[in-house]
Protein backbone atom coordinates (compact mmCIF):
# COMPACT_ATOMS: atom_id res chain seq x y z
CA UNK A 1 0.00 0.00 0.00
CA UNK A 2 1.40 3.48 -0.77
CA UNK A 3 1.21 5.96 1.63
CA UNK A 4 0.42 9.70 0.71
CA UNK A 5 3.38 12.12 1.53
CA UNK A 6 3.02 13.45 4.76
CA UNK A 7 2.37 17.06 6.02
CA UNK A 8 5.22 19.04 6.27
CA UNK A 9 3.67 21.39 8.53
CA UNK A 10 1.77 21.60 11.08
CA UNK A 11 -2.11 22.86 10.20
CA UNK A 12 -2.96 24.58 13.86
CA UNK A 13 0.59 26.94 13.10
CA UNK A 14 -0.78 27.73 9.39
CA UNK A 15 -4.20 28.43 10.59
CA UNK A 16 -3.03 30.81 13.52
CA UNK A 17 -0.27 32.54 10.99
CA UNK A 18 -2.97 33.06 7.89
CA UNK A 19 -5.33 34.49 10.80
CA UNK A 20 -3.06 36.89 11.74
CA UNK A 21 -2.65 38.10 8.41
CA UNK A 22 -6.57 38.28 7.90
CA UNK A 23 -6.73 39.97 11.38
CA UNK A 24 -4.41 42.58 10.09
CA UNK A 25 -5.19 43.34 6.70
CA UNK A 26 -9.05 42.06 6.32
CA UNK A 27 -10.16 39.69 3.88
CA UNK A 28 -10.22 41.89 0.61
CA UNK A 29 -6.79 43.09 0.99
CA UNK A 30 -5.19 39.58 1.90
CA UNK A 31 -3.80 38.27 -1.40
CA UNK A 32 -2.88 34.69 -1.81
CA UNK A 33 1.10 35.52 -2.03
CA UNK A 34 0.64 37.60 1.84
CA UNK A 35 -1.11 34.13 2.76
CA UNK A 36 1.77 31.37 1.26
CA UNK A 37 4.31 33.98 2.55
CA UNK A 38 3.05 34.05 6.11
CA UNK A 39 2.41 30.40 6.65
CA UNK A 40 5.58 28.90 4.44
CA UNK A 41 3.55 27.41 1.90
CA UNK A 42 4.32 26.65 -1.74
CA UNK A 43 0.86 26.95 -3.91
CA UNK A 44 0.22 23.16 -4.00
CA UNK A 45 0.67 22.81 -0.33
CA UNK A 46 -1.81 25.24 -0.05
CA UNK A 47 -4.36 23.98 -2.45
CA UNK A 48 -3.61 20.46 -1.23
CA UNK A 49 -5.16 21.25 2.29
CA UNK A 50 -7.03 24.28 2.02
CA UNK A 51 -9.91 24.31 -0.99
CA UNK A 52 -10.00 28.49 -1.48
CA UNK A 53 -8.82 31.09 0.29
CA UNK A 54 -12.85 31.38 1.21
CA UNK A 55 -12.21 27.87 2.75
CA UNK A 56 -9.13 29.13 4.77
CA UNK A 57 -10.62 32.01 5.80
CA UNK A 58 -13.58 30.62 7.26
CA UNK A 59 -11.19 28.29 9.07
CA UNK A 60 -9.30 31.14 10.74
CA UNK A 61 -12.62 32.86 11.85
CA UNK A 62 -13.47 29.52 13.63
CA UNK A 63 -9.31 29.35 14.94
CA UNK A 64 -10.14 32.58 16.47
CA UNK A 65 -13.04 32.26 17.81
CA UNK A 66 -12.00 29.62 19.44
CA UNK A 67 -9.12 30.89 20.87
CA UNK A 68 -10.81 34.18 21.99
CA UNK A 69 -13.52 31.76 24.13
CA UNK A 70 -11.26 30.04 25.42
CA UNK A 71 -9.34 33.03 26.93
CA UNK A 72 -12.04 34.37 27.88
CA UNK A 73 -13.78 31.38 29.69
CA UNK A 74 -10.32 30.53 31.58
CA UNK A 75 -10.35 34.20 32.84
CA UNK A 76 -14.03 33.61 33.90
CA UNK A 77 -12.83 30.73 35.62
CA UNK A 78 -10.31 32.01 37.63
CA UNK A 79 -11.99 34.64 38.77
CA UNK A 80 -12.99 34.73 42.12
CA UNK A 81 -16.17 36.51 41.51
CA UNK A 82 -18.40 37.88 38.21
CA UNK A 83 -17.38 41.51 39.46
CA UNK A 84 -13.53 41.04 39.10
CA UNK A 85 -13.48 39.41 36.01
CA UNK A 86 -15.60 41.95 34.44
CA UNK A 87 -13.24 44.73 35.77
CA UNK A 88 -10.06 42.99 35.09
CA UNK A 89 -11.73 42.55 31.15
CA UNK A 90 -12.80 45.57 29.98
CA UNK A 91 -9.89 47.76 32.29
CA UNK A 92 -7.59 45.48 30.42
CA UNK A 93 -8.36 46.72 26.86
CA UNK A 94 -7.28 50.07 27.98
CA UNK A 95 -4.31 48.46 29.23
CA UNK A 96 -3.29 46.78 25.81
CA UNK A 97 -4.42 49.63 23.54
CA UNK A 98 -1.54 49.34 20.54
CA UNK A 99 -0.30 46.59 21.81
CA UNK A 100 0.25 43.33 19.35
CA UNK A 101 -2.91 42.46 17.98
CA UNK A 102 -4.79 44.88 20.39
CA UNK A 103 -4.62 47.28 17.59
CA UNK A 104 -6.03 45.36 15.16
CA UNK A 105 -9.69 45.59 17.29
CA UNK A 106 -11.52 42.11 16.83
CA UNK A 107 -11.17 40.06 13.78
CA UNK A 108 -15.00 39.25 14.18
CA UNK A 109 -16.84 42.36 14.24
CA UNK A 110 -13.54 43.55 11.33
CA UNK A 111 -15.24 41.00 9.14
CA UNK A 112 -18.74 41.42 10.25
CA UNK A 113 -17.79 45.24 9.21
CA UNK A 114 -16.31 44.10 5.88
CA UNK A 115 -18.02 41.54 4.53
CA UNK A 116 -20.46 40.34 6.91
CA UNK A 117 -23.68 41.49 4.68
CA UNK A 118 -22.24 40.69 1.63
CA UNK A 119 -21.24 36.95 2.67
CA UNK A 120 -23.68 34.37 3.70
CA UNK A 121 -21.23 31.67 5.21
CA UNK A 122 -19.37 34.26 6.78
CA UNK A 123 -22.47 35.98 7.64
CA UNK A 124 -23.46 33.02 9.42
CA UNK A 125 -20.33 32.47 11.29
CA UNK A 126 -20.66 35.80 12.54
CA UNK A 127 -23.99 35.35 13.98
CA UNK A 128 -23.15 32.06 15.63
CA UNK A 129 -20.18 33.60 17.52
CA UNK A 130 -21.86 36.94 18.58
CA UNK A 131 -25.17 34.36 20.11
CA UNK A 132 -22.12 32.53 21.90
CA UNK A 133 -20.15 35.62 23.38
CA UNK A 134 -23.73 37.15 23.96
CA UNK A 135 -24.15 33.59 25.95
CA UNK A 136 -21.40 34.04 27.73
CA UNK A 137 -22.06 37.16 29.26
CA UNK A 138 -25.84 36.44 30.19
CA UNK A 139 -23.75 33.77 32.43
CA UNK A 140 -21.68 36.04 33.97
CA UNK A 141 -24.79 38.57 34.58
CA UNK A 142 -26.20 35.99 36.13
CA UNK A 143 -23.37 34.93 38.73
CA UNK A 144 -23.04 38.72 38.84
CA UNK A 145 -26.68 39.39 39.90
CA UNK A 146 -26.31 36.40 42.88
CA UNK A 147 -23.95 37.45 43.87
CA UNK A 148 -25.10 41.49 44.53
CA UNK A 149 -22.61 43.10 42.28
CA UNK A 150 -25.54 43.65 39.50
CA UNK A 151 -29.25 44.20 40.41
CA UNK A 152 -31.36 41.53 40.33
CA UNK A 153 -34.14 42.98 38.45
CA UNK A 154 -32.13 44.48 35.34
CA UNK A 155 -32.87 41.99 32.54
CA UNK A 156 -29.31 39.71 32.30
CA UNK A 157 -29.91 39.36 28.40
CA UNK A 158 -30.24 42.69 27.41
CA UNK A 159 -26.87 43.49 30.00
CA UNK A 160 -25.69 40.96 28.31
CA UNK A 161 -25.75 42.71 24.98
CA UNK A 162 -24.98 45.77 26.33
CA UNK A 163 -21.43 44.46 27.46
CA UNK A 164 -20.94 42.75 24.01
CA UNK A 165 -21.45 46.32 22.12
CA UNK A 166 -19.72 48.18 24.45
CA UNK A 167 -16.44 45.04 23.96
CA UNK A 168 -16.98 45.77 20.63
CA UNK A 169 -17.05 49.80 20.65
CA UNK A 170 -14.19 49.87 22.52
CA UNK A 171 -11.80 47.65 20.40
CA UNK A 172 -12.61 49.57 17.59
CA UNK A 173 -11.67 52.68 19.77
CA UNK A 174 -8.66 51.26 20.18
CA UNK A 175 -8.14 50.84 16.27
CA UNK A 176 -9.10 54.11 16.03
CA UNK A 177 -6.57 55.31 18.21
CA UNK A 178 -8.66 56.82 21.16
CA UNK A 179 -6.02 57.52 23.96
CA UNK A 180 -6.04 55.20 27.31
CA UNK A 181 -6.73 57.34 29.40
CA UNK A 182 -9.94 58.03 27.82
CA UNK A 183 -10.51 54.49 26.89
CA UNK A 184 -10.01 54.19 30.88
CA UNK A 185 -12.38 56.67 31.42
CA UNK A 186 -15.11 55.34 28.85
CA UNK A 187 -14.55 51.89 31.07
CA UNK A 188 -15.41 53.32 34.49
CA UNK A 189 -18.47 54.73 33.32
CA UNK A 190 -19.92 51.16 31.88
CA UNK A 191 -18.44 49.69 34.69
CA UNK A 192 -20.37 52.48 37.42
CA UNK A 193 -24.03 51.81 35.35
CA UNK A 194 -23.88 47.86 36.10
CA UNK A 195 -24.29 48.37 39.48
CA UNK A 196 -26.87 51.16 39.23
């Protein structure tokens, strides 16, 4: 039996180096050469695991999405209650404005800007990870509300939504190149009107 030549890279690293290129540059402007460039590709290579650069891109959004929840849920998790870890998340994007990949804002809500009405699968993709960070944060809400920090008769889903626009807002403040200090500031005031 003849075996088919193996990989000689490893998918996870391609995925994560192609996403960062997406993340930086947005889907339009990412050319094929950026993409075999970034993750050490020849063409075939490429072709031979990836169908499109639709295909790859798609895969990236889910790479990232997953990596994002994961970060996020591990911070939940180690919390010791819902009040610190919403503190130490939103006072951290002030924090890491223009750092890394800070200043790139969030590669989900960048492609639900750029080509989220204008794509179905992507369009779709988006959706299903905006219900599962808006999921997320109804939990913490939630544990927030038993625990005292949030009132118990503010409705957790639409807090929940509220959080996830202002996450959003202030990423793209960050792209946009609003100062910390008044990132900071634009944080304690969400912060002060949970607990009002």
């Amino acid at each position: 039996m003849v075996r088919g030549r193996p990989k000689e890279f490893d998918p996870e690293l391609a995925l994560e180096q192609a996403m960062h290129v997406f993340w930086a540059k947005g889907y339009e402007a990412t050319s094929l050469s950026d993409l075999l460039d970034a993750m050490h590709l020849s063409k075939s290579s490429f072709y031979q695991t990836f169908e499109s650069k639709h295909d790859l891109f798609q895969r990236c959004i889910d790479f990232y999405r997953r990596d994002v929840f994961s970060l996020f849920q591990n911070g939940y998790e180690e919390a010791s209650s819902a009040r610190e870890y919403l503190h130490h998340l939103f006072l951290s994007i002030p924090e890491e404005a223009k750092k890394g990949n800070s200043k790139y804002g969030c590669l989900i809500m960048n492609t639900a800007s750029e080509i989220g009405q204008t794509d179905p699968v992507i369009s779709e993709v988006i959706r299903d990870s905006l219900a599962q960070l808006e999921g997320f944060f109804c939990a913490i809400v939630a544990r927030a509300q038993e625990e005292g920090f949030i009132p118990a008769e503010k409705d957790s889903r639409a807090l929940a939504r509220y959080l996830l626009v202002n996450l959003s807002g202030l990423k793209n403040m960050v792209k946009g190149g609003m100062s910390k200090q008044h990132l900071k500031q634009s944080v304690d005031v969400l912060l002060s009107t949970l607990e009002q």
